[in-house]
Protein backbone atom coordinates (compact mmCIF):
# COMPACT_ATOMS: atom_id res chain seq x y z
CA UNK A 1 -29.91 4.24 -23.47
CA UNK A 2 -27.35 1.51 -21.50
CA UNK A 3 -27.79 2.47 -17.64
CA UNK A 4 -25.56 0.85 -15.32
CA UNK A 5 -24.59 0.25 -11.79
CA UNK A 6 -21.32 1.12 -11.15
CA UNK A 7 -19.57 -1.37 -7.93
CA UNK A 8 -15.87 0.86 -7.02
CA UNK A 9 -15.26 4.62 -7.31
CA UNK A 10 -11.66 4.37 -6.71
CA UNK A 11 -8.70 4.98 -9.82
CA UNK A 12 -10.69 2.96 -12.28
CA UNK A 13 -14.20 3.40 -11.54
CA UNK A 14 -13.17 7.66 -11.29
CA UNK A 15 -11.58 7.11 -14.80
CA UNK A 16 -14.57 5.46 -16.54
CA UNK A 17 -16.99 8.30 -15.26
CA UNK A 18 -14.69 10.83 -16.95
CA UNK A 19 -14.70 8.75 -20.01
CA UNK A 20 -18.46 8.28 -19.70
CA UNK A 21 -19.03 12.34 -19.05
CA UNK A 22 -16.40 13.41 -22.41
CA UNK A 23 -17.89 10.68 -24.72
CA UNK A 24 -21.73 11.79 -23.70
CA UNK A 25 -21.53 15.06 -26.00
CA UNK A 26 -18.87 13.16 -28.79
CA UNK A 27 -21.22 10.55 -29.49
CA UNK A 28 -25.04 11.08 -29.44
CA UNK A 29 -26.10 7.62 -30.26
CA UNK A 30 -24.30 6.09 -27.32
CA UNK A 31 -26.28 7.30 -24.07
CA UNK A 32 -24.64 5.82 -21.13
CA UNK A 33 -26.13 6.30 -17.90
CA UNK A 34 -24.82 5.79 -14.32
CA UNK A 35 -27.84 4.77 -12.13
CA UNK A 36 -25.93 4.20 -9.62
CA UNK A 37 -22.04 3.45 -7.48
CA UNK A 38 -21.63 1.50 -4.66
CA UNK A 39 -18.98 2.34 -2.32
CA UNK A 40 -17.46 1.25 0.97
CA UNK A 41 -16.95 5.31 2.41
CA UNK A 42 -19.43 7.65 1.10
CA UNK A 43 -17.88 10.53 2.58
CA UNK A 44 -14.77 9.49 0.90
CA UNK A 45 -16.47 10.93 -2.52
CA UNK A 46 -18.11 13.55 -1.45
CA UNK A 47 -16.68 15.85 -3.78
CA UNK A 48 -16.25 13.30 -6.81
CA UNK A 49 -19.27 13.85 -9.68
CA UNK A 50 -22.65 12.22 -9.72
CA UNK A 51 -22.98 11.97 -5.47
CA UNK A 52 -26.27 11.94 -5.82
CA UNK A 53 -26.37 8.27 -6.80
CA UNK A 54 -23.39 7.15 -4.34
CA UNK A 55 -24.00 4.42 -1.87
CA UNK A 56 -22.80 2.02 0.51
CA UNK A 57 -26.03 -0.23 0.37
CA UNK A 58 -25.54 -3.08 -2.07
CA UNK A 59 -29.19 -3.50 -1.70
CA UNK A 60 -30.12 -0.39 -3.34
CA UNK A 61 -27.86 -0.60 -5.89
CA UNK A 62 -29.74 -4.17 -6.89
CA UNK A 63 -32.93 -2.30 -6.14
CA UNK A 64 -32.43 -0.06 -8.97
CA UNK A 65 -33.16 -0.51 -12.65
CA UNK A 66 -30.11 -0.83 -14.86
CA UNK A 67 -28.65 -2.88 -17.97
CA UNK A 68 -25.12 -2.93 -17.41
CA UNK A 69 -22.93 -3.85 -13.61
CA UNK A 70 -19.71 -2.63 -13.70
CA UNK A 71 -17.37 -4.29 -11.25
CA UNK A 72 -13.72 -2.32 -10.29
CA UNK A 73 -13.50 -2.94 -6.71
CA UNK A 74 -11.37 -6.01 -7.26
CA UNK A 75 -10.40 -9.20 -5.36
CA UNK A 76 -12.34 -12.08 -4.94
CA UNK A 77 -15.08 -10.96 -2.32
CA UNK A 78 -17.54 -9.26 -1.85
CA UNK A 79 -16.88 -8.93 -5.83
CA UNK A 80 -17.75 -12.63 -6.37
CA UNK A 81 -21.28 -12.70 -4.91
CA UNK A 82 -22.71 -9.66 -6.52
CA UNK A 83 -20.92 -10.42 -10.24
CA UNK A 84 -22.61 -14.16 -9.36
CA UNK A 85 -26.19 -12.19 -8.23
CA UNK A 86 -26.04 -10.22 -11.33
CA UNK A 87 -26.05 -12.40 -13.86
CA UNK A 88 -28.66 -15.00 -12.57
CA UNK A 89 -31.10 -12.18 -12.78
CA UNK A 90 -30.04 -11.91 -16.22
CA UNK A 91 -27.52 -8.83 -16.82
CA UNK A 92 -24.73 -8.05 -18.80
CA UNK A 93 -21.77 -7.73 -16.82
CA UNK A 94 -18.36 -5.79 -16.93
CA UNK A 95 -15.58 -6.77 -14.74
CA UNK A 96 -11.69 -5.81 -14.61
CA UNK A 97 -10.98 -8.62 -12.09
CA UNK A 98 -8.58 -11.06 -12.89
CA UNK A 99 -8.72 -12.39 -9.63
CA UNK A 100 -12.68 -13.22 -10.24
CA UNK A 101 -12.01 -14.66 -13.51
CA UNK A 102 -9.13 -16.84 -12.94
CA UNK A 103 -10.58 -18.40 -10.50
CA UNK A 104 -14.05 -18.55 -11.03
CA UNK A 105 -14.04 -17.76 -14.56
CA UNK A 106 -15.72 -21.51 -15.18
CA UNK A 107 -18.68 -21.17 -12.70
CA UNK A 108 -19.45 -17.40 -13.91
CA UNK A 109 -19.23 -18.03 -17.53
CA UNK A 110 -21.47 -20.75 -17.34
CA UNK A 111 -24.45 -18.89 -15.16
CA UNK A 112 -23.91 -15.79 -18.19
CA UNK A 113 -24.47 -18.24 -20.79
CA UNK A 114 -27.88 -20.31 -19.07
CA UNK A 115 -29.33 -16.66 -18.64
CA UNK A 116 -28.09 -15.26 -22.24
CA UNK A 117 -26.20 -12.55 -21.05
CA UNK A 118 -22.59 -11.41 -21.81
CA UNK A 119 -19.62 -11.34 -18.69
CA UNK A 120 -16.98 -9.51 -20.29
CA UNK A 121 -13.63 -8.53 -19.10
CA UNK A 122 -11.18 -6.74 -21.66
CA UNK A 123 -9.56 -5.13 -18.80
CA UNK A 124 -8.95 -8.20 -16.74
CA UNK A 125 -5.68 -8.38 -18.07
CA UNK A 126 -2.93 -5.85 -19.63
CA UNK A 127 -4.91 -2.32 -18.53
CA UNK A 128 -5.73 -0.59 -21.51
CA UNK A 129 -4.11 -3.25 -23.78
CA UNK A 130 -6.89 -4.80 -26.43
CA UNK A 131 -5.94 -8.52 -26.24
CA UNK A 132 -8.95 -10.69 -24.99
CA UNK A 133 -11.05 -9.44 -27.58
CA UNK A 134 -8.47 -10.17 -30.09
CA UNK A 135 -7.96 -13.43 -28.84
CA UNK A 136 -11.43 -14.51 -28.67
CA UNK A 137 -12.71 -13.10 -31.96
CA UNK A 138 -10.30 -11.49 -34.59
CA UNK A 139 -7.76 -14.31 -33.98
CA UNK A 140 -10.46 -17.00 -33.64
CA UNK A 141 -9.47 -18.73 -36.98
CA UNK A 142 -6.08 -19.14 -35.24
CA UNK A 143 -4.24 -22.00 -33.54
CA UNK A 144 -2.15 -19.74 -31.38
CA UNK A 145 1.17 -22.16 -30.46
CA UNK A 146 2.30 -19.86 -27.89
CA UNK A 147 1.99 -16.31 -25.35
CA UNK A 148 5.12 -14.13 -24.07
CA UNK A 149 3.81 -10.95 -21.81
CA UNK A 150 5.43 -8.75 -19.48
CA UNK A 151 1.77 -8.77 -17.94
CA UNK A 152 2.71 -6.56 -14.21
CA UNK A 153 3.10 -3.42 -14.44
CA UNK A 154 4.38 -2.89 -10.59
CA UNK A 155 7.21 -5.58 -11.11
CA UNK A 156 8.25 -4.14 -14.80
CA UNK A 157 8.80 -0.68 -12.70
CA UNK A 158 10.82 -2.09 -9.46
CA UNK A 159 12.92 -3.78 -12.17
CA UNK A 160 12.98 -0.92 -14.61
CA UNK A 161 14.44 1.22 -11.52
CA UNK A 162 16.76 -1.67 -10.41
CA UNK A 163 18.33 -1.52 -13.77
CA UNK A 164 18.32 2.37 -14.13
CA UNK A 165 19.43 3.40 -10.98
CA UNK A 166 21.66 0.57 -9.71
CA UNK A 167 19.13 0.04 -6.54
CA UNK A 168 18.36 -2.28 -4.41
CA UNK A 169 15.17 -4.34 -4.20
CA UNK A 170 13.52 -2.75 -1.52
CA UNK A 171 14.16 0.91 -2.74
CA UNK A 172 12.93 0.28 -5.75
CA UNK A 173 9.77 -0.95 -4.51
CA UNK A 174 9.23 2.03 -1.81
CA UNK A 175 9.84 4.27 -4.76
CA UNK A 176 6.99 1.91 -6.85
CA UNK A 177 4.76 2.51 -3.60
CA UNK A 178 4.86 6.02 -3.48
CA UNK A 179 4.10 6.44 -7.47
CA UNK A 180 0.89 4.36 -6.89
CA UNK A 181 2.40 1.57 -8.63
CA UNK A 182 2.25 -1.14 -6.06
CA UNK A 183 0.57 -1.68 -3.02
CA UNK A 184 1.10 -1.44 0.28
CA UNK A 185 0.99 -4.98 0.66
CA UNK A 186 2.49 -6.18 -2.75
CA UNK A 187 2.74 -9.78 -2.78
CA UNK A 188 0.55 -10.40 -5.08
CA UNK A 189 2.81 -8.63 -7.62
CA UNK A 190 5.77 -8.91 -6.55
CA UNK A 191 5.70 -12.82 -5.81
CA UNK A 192 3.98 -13.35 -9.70
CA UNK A 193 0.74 -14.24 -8.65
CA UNK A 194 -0.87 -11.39 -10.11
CA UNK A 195 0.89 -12.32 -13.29
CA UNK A 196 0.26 -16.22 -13.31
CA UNK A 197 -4.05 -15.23 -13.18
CA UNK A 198 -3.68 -13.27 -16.29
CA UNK A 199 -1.25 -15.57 -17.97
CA UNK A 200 -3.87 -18.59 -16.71
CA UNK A 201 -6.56 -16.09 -18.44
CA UNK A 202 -4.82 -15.78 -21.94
CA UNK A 203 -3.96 -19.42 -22.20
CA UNK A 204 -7.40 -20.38 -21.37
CA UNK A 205 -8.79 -18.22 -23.99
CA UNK A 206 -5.60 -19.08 -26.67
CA UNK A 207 -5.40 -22.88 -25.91
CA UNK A 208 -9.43 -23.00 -25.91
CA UNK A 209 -9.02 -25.57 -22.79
CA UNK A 210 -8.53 -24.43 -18.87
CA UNK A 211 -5.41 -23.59 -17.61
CA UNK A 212 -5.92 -23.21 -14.24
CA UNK A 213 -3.46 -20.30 -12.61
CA UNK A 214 -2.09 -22.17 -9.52
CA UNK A 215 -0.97 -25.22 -11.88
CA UNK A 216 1.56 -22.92 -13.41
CA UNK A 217 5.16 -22.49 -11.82
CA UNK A 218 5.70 -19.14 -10.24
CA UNK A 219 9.06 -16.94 -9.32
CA UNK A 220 8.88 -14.22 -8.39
CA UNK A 221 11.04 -11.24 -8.32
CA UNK A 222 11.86 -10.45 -4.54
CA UNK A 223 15.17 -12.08 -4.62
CA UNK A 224 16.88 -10.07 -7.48
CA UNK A 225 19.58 -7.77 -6.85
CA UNK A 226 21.78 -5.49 -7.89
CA UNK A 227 24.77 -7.85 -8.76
CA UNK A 228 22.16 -9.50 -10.98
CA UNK A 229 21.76 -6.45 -13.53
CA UNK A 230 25.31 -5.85 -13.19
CA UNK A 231 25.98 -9.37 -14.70
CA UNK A 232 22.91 -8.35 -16.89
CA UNK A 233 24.26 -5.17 -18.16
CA UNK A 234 27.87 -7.39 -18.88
CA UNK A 235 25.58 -9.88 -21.08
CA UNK A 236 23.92 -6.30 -22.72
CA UNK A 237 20.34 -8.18 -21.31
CA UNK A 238 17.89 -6.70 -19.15
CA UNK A 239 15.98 -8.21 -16.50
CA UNK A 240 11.92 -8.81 -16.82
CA UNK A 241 9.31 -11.04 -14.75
CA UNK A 242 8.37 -13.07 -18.23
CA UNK A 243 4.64 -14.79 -18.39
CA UNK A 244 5.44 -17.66 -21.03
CA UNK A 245 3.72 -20.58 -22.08
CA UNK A 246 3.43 -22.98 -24.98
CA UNK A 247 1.01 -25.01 -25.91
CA UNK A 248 1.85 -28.89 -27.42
CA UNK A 249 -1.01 -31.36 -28.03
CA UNK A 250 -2.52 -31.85 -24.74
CA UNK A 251 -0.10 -30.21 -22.28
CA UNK A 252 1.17 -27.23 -21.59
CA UNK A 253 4.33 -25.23 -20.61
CA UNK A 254 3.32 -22.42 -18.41
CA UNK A 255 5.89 -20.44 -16.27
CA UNK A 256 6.05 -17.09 -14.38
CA UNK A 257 9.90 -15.99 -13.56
CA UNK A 258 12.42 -13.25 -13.96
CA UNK A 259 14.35 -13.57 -16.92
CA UNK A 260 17.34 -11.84 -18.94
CA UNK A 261 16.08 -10.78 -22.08
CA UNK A 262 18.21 -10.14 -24.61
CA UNK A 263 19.07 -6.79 -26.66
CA UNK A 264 17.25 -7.68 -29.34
CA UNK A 265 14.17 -8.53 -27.69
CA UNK A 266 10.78 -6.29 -28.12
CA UNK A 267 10.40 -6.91 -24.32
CA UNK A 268 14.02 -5.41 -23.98
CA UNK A 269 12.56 -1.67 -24.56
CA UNK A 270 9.49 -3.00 -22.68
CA UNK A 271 10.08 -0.36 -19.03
CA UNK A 272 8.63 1.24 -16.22
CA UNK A 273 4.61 0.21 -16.47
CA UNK A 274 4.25 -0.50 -19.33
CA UNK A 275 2.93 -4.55 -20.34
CA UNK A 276 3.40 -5.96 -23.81
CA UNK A 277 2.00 -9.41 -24.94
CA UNK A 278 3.50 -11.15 -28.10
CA UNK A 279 0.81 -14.05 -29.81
CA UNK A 280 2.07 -16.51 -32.10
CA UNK A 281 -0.72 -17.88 -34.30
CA UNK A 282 -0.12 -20.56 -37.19
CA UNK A 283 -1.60 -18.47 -39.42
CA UNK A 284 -0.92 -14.67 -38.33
CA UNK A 285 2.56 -15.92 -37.40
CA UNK A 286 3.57 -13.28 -34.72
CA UNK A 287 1.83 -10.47 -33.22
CA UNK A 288 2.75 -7.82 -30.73
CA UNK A 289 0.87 -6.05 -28.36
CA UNK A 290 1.97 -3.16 -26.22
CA UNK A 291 0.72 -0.36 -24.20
CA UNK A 292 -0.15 0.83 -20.15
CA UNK A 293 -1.02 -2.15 -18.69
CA UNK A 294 -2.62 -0.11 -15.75
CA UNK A 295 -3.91 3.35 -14.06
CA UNK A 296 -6.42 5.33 -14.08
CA UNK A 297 -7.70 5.97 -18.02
CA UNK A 298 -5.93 3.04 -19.80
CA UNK A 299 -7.68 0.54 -17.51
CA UNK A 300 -10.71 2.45 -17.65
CA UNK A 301 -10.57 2.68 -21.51
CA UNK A 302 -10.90 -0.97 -21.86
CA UNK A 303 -13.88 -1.11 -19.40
CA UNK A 304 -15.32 1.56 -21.40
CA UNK A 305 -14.78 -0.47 -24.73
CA UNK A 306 -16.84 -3.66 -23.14
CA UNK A 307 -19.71 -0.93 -22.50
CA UNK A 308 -19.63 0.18 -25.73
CA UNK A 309 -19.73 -3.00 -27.25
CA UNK A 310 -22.76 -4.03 -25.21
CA UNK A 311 -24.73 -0.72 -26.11
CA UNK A 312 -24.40 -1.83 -29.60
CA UNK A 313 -25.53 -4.81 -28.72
CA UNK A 314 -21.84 -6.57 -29.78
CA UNK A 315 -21.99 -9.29 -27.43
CA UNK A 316 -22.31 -12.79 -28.99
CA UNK A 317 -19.46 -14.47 -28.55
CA UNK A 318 -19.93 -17.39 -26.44
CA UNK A 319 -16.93 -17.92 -23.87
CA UNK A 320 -17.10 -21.78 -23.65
CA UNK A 321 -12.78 -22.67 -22.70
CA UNK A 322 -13.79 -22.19 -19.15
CA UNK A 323 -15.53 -24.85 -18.77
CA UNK A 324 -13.41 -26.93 -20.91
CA UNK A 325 -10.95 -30.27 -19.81
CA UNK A 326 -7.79 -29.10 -17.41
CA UNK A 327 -5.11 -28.58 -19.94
CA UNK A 328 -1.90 -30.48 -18.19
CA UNK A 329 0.57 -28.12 -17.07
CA UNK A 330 4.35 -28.73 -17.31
CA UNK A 331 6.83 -26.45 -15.40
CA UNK A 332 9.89 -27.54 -17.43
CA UNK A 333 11.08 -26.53 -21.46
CA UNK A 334 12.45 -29.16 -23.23
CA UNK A 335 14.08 -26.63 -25.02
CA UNK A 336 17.51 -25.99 -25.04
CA UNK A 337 18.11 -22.75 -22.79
CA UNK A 338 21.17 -20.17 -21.85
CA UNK A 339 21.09 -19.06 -17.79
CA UNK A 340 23.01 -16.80 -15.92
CA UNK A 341 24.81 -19.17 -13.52
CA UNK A 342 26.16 -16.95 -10.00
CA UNK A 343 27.84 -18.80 -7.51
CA UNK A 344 28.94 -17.67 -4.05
CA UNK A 345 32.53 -19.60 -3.00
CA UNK A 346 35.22 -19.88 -0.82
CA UNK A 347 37.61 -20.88 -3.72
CA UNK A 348 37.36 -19.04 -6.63
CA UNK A 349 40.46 -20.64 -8.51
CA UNK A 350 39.16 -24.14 -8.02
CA UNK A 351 35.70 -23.42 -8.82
CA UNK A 352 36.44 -21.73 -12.59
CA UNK A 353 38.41 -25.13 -13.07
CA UNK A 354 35.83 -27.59 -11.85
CA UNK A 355 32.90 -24.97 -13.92
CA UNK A 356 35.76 -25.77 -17.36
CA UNK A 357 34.91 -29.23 -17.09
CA UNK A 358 31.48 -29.36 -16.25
CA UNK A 359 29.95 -27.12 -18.95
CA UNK A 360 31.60 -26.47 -22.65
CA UNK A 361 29.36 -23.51 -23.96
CA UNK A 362 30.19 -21.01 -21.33
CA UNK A 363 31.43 -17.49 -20.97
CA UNK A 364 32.87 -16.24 -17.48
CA UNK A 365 31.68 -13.45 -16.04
CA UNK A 366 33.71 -12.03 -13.36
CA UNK A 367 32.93 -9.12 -11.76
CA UNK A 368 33.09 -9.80 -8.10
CA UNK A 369 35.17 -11.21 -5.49
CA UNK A 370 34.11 -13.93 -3.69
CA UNK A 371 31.37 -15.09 -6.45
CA UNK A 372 31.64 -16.88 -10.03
CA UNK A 373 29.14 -16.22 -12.28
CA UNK A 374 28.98 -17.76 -16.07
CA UNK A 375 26.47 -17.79 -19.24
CA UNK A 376 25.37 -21.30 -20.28
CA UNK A 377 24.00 -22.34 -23.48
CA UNK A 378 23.20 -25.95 -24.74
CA UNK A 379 21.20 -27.47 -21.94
CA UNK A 380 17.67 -28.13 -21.09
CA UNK A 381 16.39 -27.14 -17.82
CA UNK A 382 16.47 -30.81 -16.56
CA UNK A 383 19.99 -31.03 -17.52
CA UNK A 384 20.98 -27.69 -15.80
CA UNK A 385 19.64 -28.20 -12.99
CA UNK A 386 20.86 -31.62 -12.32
CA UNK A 387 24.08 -30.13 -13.20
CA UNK A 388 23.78 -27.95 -10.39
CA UNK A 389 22.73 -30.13 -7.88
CA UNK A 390 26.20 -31.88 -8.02
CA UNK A 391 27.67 -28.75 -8.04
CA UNK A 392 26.08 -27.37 -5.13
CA UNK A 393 27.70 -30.39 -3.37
CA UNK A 394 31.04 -29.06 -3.52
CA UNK A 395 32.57 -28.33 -0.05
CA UNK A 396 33.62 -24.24 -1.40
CA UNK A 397 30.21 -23.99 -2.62
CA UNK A 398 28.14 -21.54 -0.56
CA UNK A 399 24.87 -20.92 -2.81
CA UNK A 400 24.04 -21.43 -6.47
CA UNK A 401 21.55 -19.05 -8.26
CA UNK A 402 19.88 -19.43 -11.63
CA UNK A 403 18.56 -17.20 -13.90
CA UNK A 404 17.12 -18.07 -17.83
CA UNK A 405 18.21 -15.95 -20.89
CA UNK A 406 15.21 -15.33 -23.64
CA UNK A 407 16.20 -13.66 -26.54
């Protein structure tokens, strides 16, 4: 028998209870037991199964004798100090918090392996999506080069409606609110942070050295708008907040931004909340991953999975790339890149001629008055961009907006 302690009864921790209750009479040999939930409102759950060991005293929850804690309530605290309390007395522990990870990943990891216990966190990142176990044991004989996710599920929706519907920004996100998709407040999403902590996670884990979440460059999606997938749809592209980085001897290229992606793209039929995460290993070559990358029973199945795996006693894999050297973080390709170019003018006829000689790879897109737009190719970001700062100079200039094309 596993018995654990249970911290959050909300969508996830409601979820893994289900799972726990249908896999009890499937599977004889696992015997999972809940010993106990903390909760901020007990009479919030009144009518939610197993009341009788609901409680809003952390104490008695630590008071109690179990195996296994189970932390869903997310965000950093009180998360932090009762993940940190749990493993110095020496058990296993199952978290979903990317928040907790990213940024304490190094001091937690550490305490789990000076007491010999396992802090495991499958659904940390991508919801139901199995990718940190791939990445830290099938694909260990791996030197993975390089990780593409659409890793948000809340910004893949606003932008999956944006594109769909012809919306606005702030439509599509009421509409993501009232789903359950985002939150009330959703900056976190919506601004990429959420995204840049898991894409900090998986690099850390791929690149076997720390990449550190606030080092990498983040855009997020608040300023896209409709004349954005209109010049999308003209390019046959569709618009996704892209996690990308690359990893080359010592550094690394890590960014968070919107991006066109290109028809013939996997992320391209990547929509609504759904994540995918594409690996490239030197010697698996290219994998794809895809799935819910939140709610209710996806998330829950991959906190169910790290249970599982720790019943069976399955947890000796050591996480060491925590604790590892700061990886250096660069926030510009040296690749050779296409953008979307839009530019807002007062003189439209002078602008296409100055654009002619400034850039010889392009191809006009004009679909509204008062505003140029163009695709790019041939040019490193460094170029572009200094490109742009010239023409931003330009007395009929009014603003200058950017946006890369991945294929």
């Amino acid at each position: 028998m596993k018995r654990i302690a249970l911290l959050g009864y909300g969508v996830v921790g409601t979820g893994l209870v289900e799972l726990i209750e249908k896999n009890r009479e499937k599977d004889e040999k696992l015997n999972i037991r809940v010993e106990a939930i903390l909760v901020k409102h007990k009479e919030k759950h009144n009518n939610k199964k197993l009341n009788q060991v609901i409680t809003e005293d952390c104490e008695e929850v630590f008071s109690k004798d179990w195996d296994i804690l189970v932390e869903v309530i997310g965000g950093i605290n009180p998360a932090y100090s009762y993940v940190k309390r749990a493993l110095e007395l020496g058990k296993h522990v199952v978290t979903a918090n990317k928040d907790l990870i990213a940024e304490y990943g190094e001091e937690l990891f550490q305490i789990a392996k000076d007491k010999g216990v396992a802090l495991k966190f499958e659904a940390s990142v991508a919801g139901g999506i199995p990718i940190i176990k791939p990445l830290t044991e099938s694909l260990s004989g791996n030197d993975i080069k390089s990780i593409k996710g659409i890793i948000n599920g809340t910004t893949n929706f606003i932008l999956s409606k944006m594109y769909e519907d012809g919306v606005e920004y702030g439509e599509a996100l009421k509409e993501a609110q009232d789903r359950g998709f985002a939150e009330a407040n959703p900056d976190a999403d919506v601004l990429g942070y959420d995204a840049a902590r898991k894409l900090a996670i998986l690099s850390t884990l791929a690149f076997k050295k720390r990449v550190f979440w606030k080092d990498i460059k983040v855009e997020g999606i608040t300023s896209i708008d409709s004349k954005d997938f209109a010049y999308a749809k003209k390019a046959n592209c569709k618009i996704k907040l892209l996690s990308y980085s690359k990893k080359e001897e010592n550094r690394v290229f890590a960014t968070v931004k919107p991006v066109l992606i290109d028809s013939e793209s996997d992320f391209y039929r990547v929509n609504n909340e759904i994540n995918s995460v594409i690996l490239s290993g030197d010697a698996v070559g290219e994998l794809v991953f895809k799935g819910s990358g939140a709610g209710m029973l996806p998330t829950a199945s991959a906190v169910y999975g790290d249970i599982v795996d720790l019943a069976f006693n399955k947890n000796n894999v050591v996480i060491n790339s925590f604790s590892e050297d700061k990886l250096s973080v660069e926030h510009r390709s040296e690749e050779k890149i296409q953008s979307l170019i839009r530019i807002d003018t007062d003189n439209k006829k002078e602008l296409i001629l100055e654009l002619n000689n400034r850039f010889t790879a392009a191809e006009l897109l004009d679909l509204f008055d008062n505003e140029v737009a163009l695709l790019v190719d041939g040019y490193t970001e460094m170029e572009l961009e200094e490109r742009l700062i010239t023409l931003k100079q330009l007395s009929y200039v009014n603003r200058v907006k950017r946006i890369l094309k991945v294929s």
